[in-house]
Structures are given as C-alpha cells and as structure tokens.
N, C-alpha and C. Protein backbone atom coordinates (compact mmCIF):
# COMPACT_ATOMS: atom_id res chain seq x y z
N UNK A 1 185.33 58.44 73.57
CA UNK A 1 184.01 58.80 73.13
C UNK A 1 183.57 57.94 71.95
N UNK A 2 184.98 57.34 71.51
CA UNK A 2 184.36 56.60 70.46
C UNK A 2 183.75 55.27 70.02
N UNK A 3 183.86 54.93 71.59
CA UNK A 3 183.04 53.69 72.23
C UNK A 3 181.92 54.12 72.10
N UNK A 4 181.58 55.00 72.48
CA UNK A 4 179.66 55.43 73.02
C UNK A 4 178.72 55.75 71.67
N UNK A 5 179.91 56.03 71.22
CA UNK A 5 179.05 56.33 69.31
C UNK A 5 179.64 55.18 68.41
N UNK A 6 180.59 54.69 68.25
CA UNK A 6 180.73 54.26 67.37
C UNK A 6 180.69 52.11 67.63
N UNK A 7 180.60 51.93 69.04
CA UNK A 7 180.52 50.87 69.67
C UNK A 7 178.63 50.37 69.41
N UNK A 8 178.33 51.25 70.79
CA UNK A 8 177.02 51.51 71.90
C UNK A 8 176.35 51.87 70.81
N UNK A 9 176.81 52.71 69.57
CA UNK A 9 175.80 53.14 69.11
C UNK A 9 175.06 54.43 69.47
N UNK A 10 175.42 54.82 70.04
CA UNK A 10 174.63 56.14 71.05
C UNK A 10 174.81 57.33 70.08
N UNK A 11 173.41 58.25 69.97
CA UNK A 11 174.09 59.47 68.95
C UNK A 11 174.52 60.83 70.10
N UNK A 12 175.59 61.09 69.27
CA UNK A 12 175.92 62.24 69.67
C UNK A 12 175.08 63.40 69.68
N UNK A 13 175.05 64.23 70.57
CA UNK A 13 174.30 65.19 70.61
C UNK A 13 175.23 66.45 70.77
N UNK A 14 176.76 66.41 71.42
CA UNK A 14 177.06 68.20 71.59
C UNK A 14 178.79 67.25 72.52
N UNK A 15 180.20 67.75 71.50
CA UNK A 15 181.08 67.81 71.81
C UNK A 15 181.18 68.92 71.77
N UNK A 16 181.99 69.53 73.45
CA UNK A 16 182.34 70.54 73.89
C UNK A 16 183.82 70.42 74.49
N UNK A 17 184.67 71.15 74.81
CA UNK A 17 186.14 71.30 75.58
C UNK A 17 186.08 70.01 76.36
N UNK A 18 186.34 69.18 75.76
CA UNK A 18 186.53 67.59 76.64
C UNK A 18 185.48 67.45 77.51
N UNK A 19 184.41 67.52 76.49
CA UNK A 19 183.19 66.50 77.34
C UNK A 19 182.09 66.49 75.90
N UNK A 20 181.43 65.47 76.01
CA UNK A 20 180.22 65.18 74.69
C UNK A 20 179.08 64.72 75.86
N UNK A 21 178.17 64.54 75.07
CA UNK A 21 176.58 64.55 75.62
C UNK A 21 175.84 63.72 74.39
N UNK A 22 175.88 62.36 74.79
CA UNK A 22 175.00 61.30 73.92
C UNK A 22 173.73 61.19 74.00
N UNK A 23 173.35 60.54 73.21
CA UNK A 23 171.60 60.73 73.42
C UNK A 23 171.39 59.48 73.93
N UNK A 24 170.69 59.20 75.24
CA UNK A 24 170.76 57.09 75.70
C UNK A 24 168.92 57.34 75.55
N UNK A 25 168.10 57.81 75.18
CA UNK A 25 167.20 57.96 75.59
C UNK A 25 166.16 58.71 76.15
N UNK A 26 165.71 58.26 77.54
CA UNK A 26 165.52 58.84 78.41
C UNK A 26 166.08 59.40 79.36
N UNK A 27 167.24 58.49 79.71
CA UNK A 27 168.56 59.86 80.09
C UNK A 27 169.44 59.81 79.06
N UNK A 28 170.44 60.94 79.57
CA UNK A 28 172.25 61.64 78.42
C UNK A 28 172.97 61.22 79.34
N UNK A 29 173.95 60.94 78.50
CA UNK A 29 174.62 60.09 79.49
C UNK A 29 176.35 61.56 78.71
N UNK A 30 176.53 61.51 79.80
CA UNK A 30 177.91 62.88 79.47
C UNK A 30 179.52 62.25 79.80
N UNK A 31 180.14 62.23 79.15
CA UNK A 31 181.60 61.77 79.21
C UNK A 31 182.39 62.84 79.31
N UNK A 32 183.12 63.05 80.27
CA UNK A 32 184.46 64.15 80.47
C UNK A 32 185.78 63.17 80.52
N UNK A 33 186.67 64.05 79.48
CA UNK A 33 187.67 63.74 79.43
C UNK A 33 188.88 64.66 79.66
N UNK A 34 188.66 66.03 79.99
CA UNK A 34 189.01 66.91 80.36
C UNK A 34 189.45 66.73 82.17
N UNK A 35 190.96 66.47 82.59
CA UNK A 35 191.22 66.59 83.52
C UNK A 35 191.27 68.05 84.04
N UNK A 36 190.94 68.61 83.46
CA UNK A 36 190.35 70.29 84.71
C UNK A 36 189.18 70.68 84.66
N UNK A 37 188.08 69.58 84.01
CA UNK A 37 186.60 69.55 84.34
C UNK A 37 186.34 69.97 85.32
N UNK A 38 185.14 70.96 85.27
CA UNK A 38 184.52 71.43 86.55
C UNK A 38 184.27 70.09 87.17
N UNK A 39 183.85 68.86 86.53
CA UNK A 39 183.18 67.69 86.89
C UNK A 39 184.29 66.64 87.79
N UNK A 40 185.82 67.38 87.60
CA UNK A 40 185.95 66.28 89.07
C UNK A 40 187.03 65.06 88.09
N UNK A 41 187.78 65.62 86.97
CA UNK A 41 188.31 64.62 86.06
C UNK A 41 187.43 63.49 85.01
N UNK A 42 187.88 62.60 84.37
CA UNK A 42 187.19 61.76 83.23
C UNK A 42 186.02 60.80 83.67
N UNK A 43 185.58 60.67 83.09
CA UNK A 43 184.58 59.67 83.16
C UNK A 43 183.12 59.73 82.72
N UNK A 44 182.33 59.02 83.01
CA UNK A 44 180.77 59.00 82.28
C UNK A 44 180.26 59.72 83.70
N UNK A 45 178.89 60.20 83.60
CA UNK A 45 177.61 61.00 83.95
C UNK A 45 176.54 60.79 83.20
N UNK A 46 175.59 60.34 84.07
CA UNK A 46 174.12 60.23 84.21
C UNK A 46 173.53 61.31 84.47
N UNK A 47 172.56 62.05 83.47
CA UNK A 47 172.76 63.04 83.36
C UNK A 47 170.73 62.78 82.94
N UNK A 48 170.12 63.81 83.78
CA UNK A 48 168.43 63.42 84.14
C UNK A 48 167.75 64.77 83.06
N UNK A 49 166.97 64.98 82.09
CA UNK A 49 166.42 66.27 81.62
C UNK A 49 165.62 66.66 82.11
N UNK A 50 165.59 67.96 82.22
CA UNK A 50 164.92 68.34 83.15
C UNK A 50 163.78 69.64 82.37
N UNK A 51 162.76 69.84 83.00
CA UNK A 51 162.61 71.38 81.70
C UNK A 51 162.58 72.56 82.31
N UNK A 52 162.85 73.00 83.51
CA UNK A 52 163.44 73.75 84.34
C UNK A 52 164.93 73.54 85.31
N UNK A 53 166.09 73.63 85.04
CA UNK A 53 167.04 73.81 85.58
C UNK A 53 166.75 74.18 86.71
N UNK A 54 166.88 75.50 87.01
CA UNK A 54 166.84 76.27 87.88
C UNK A 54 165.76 75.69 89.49
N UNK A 55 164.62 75.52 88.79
CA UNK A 55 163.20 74.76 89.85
C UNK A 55 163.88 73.83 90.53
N UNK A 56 164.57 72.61 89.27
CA UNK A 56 164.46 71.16 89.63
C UNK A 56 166.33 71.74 90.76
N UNK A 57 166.86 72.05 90.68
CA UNK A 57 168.30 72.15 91.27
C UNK A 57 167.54 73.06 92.82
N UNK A 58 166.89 73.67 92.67
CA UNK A 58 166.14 74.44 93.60
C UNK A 58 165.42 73.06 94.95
N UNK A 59 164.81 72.60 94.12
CA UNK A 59 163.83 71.16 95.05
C UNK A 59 165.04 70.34 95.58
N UNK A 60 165.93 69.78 94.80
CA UNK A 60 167.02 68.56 95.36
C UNK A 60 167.65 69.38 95.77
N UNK A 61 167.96 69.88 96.12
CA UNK A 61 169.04 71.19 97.20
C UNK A 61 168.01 71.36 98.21
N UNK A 62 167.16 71.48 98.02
CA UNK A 62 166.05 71.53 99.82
C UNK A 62 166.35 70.42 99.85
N UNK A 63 166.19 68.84 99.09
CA UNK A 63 165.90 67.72 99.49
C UNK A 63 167.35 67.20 100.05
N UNK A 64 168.16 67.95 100.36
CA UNK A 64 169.94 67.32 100.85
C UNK A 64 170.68 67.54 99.99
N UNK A 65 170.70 67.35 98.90
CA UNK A 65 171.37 66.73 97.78
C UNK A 65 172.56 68.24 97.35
N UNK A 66 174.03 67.59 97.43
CA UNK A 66 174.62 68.54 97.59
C UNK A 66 175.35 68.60 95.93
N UNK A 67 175.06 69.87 95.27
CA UNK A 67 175.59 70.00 93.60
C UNK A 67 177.16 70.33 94.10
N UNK A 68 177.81 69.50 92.48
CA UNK A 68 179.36 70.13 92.71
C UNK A 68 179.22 71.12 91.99
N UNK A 69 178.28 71.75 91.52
CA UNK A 69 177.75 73.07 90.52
C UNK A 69 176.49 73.52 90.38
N UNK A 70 176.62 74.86 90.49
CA UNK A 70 174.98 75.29 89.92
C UNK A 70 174.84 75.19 88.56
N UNK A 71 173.56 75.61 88.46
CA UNK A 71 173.34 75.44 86.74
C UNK A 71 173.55 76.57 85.72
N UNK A 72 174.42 75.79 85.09
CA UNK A 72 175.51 76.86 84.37
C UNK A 72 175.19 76.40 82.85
N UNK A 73 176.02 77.14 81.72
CA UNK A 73 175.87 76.71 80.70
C UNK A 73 177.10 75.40 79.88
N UNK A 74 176.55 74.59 79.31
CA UNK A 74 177.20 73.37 79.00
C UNK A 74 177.66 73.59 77.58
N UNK A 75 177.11 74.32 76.66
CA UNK A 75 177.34 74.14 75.31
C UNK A 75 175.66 75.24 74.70
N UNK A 76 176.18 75.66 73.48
CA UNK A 76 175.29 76.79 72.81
C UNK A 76 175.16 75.86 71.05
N UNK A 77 174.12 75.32 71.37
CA UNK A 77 173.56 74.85 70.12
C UNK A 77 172.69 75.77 68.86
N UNK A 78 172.70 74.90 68.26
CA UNK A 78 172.31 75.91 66.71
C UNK A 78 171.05 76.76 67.02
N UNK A 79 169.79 75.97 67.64
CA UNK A 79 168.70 76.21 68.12
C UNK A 79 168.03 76.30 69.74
N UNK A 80 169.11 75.85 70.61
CA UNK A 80 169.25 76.19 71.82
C UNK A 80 170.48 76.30 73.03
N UNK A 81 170.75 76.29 73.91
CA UNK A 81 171.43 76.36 74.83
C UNK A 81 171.73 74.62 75.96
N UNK A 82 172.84 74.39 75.81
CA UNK A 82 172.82 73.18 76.86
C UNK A 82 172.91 73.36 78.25
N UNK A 83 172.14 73.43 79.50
CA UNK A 83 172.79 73.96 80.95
C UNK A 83 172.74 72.80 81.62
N UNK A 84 173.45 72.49 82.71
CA UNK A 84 173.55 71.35 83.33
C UNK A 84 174.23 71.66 85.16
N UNK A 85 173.91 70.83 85.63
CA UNK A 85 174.63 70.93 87.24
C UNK A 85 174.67 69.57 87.75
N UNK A 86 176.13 69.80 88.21
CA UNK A 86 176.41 68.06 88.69
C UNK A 86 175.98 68.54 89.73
N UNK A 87 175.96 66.86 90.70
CA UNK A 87 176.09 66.15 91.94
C UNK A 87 176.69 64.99 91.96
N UNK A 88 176.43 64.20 92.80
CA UNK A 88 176.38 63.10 93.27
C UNK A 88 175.37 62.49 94.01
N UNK A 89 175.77 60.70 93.81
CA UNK A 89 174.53 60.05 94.90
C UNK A 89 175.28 59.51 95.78
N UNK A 90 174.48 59.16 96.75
CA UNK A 90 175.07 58.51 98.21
C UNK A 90 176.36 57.61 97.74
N UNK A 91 176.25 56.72 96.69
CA UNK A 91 177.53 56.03 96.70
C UNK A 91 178.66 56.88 95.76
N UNK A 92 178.43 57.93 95.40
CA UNK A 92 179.66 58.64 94.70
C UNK A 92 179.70 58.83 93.30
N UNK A 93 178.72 58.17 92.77
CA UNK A 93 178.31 58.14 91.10
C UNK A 93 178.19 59.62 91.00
N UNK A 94 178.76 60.02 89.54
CA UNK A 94 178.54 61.32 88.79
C UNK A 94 176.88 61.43 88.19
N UNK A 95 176.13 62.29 88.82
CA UNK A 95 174.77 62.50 88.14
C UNK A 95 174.93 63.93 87.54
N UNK A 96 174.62 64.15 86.81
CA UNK A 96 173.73 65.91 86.47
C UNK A 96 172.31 66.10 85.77
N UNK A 97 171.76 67.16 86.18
CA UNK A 97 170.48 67.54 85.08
C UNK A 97 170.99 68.12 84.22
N UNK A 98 170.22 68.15 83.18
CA UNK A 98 170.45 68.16 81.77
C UNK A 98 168.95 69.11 81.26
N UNK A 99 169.18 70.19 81.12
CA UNK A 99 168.05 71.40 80.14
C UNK A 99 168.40 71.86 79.05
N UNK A 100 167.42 71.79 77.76
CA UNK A 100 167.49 72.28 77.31
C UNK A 100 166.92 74.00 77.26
N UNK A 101 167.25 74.94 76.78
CA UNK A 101 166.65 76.31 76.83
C UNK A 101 167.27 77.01 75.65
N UNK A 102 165.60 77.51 75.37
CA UNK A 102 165.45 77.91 73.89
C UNK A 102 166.72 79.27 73.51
C-alpha cells in the first residue's frame, strides 16, 4: 500500500482488515491484501462511485454483469459509511462500485 501513497502519491482515504481505498480521482482504486478477502485474494480494484449502490448494482445485474458480492458495507467513516460490490469484466479485471452513504 505503500507504493500507492507514498510512491503514486495517491491519498488515502479508509484502511480496513487488509484492504485501503485511495483517492485516484475520478475513480478509487482499492488494494486487498487480505488472502480471505471476500474479493478473491490480493491485488488492486477499480472501483466506479456511485450515489446509489443499491440502483446502480440493480441496472448492471439486468445488464449481465455478474457481482462476486452484493452491496455490503466496506468501512464506517467518521461522517459516513463505505459500501461497495465487486465484479468483474469480460477479461477478468477486479471492478467494484464504490458509495458513499451518509
């Protein structure tokens, strides 16, 4: 993780049980390092914000798109809640949405 902040530059936004959530922008980009991750073992995630969880996981689930999770909670911040739900894309890349809720 200490590539992504202290390399990349990227700010941290929320270390949780072996996984953090950087700020890249316009997307978060999420690192698990936790080999009993719901997420499937280590690595980075592309990770989309969304301002409904629930809607947007609702639409790409009609649209095919198969989650390795519903949208659950990621982390409980000072002033809100982190929820998130992986998938994948056709070639196997780690994606999730990313909500905040108040």
């Amino acid at each position: 993780m200490g590539f992504y902040r202290d390399v990349l530059g990227l700010p941290l936004l929320v270390e949780s049980g072996g996984s953090a959530v950087f700020d890249g922008g316009p997307v978060r980009l999420l690192l698990l390092t936790s080999a009993g991750d719901a997420h499937d073992g280590s690595g980075a995630m592309v990770s989309f914000d969304v301002e409904e969880i629930e809607g947007a996981y609702e639409r790409l689930t009609a649209s095919g798109v198969a989650f390795e999770s519903g949208p659950h909670l990621l982390a409980r911040m000072a002033d809100h809640e982190l929820w998130t739900a992986a998938f994948r894309d056709p070639d196997g890349n780690r994606l999730a949405l990313l909500c905040r809720k108040p």
